[in-house]
Protein backbone atom coordinates (compact mmCIF):
# COMPACT_ATOMS: atom_id res chain seq x y z
CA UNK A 1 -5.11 36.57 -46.66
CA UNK A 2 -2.18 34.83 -48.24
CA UNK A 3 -2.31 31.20 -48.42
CA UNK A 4 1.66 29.85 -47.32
CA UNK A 5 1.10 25.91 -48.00
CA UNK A 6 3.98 24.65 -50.16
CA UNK A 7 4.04 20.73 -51.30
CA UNK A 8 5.30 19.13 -53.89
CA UNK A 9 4.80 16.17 -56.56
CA UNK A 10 5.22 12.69 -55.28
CA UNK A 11 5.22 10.52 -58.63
CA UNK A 12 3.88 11.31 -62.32
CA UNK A 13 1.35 8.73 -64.21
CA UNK A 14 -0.24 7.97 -67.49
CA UNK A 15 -2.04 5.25 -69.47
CA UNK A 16 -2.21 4.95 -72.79
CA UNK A 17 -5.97 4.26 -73.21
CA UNK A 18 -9.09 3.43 -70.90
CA UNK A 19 -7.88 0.10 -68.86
CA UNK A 20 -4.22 0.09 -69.85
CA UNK A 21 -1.95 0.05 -66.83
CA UNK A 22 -1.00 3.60 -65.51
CA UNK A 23 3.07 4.12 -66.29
CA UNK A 24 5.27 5.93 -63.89
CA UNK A 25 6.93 9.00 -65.66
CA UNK A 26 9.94 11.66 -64.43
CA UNK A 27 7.96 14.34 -65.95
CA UNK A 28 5.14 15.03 -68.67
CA UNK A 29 4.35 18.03 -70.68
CA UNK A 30 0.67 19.36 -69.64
CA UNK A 31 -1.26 20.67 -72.72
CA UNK A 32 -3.93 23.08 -71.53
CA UNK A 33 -7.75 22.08 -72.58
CA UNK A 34 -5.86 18.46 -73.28
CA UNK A 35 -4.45 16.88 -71.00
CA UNK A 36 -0.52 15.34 -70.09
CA UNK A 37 1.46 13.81 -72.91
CA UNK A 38 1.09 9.87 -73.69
CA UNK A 39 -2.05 10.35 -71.35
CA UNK A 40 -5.63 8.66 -72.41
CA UNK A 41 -7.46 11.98 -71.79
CA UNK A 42 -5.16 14.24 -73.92
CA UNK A 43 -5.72 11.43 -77.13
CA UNK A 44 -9.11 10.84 -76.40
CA UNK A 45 -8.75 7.61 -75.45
CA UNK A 46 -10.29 7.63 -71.67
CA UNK A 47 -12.75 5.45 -70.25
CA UNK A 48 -15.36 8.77 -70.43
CA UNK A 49 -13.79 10.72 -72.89
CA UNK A 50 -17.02 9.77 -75.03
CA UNK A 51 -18.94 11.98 -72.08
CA UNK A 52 -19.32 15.36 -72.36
CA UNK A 53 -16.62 16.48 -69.28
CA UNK A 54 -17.67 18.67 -66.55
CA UNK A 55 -14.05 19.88 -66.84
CA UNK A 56 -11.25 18.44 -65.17
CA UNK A 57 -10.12 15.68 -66.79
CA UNK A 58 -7.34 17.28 -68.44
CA UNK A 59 -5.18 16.20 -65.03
CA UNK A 60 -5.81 14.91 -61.71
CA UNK A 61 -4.30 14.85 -58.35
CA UNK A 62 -4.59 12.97 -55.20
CA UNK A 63 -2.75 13.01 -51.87
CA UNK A 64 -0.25 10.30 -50.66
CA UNK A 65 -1.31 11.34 -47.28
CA UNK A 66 -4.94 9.91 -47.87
CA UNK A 67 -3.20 6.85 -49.63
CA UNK A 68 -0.86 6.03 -46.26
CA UNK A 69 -4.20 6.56 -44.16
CA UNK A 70 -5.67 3.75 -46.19
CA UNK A 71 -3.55 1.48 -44.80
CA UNK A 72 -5.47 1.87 -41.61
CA UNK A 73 -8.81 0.40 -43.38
CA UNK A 74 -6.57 -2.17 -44.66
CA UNK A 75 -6.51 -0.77 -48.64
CA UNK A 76 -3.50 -1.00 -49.79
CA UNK A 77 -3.15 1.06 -52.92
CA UNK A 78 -0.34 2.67 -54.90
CA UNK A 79 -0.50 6.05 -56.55
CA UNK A 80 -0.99 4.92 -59.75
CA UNK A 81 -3.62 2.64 -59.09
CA UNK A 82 -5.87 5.52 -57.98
CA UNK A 83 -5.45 6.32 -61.62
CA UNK A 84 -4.78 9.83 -61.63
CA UNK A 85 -2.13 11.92 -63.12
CA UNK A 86 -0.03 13.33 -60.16
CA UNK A 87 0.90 11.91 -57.17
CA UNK A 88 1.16 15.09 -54.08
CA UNK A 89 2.51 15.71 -50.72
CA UNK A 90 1.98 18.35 -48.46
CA UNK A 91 -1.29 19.99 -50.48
CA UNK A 92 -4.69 20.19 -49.29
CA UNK A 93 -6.56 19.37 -52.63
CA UNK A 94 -9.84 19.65 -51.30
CA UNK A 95 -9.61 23.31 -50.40
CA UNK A 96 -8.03 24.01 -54.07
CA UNK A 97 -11.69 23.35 -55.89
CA UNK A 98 -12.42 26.79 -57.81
CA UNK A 99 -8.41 28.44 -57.26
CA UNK A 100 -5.85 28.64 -59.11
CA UNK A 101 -2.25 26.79 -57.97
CA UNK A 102 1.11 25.94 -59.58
CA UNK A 103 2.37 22.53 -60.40
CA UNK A 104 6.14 23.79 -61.14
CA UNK A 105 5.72 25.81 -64.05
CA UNK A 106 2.22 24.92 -64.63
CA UNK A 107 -1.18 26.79 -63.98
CA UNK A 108 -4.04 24.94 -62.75
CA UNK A 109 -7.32 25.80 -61.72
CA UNK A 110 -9.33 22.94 -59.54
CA UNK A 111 -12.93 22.72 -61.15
CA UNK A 112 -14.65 19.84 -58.63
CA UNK A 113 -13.19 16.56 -56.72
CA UNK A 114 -11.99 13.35 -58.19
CA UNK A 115 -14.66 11.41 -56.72
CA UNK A 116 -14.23 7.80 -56.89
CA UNK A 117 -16.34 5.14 -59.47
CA UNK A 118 -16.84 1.51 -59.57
CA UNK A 119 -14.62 1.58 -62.74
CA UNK A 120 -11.65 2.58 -60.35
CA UNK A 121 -13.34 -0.96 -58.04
CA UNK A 122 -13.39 -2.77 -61.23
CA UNK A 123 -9.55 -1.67 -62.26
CA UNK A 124 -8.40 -2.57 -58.50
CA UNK A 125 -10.49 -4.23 -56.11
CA UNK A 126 -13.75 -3.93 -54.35
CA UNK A 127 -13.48 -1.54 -50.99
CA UNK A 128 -11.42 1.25 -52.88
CA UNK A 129 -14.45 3.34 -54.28
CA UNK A 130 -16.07 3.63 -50.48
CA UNK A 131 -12.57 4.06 -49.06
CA UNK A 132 -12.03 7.23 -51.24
CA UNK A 133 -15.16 8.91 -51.05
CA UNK A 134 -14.49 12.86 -50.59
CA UNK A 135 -10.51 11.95 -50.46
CA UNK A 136 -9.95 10.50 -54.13
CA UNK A 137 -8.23 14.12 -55.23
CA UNK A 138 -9.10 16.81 -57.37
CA UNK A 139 -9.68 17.47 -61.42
CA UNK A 140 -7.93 20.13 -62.70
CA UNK A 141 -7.60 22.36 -65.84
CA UNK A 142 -4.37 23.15 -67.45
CA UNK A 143 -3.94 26.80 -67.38
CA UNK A 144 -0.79 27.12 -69.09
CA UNK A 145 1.82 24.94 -71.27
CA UNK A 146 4.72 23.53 -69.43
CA UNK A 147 6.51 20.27 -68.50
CA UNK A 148 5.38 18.88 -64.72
CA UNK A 149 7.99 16.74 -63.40
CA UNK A 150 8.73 14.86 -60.20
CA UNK A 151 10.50 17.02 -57.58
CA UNK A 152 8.47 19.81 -58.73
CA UNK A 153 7.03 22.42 -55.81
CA UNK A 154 3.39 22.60 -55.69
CA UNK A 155 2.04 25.67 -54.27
CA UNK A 156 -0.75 28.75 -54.36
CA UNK A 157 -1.01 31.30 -56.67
């Protein structure tokens, strides 16, 4: 059966190194088995880049859907304060663990869910960790080289 889901990407972000503010981009270019360009994970320079990776850290996504629901448990949080790389609308990242998907021009594969840690607490405020449990997105492999930008369509493979 043929999956027919179509989204797209909300807002782009990166940080330069673990704890540096995330920075709202147009577009970055995704470099499969590193990461997005000017991001902490592609450079090495992540809060667990020292840990062996499970995969996914090359990108993450998360829903502005779950974000707006937040509201409703009074947690107010941006997109880029979740800390991960692309913003969505319209795509059920839970269901996209172990398939493949397009981000524009861009192959992914989800490997697990972007589970929420007390780092993210410590980098926003207490509440946010337990407000995001089995909603904080998805990590992702890069599949193939391309530029992800904002605007771009968001659907199966």
């Amino acid at each position: 059966m043929r999956e027919t889901w179509q989204g797209s990407v909300v807002s782009i972000h990166v940080a330069p190194e673990a704890g540096a503010p995330m920075l709202v981009v147009p577009e970055a270019r995704a470099w499969p088995g590193r990461g997005l360009e000017g991001d902490r994970y592609a450079t090495g320079r992540g809060h667990y880049s020292p840990r062996p990776s499970q995969g996914g850290r090359e990108i993450t996504l998360i829903e502005t859907e779950t974000l707006e629901a937040l509201g409703g448990l009074d947690v107010k949080l941006s997109p880029a304060e979740t800390r991960r790389n692309v913003a969505t609308r319209g795509v059920p990242l839970n269901h996209l663990v172990d398939r493949v998907f397009r981000v524009g021009e861009v192959r992914l594969r989800g490997t697990r869910l972007c589970e929420p840690c007390k780092y993210l607490d410590g980098l926003t405020r207490d509440g946010v960790m337990a407000a995001l449990v089995h909603r904080g997105g998805l990590r992702a492999q890069i599949l193939s080289e391309g530029v992800i930008r904002v605007g771009d369509v968001v659907r199966p493979e």
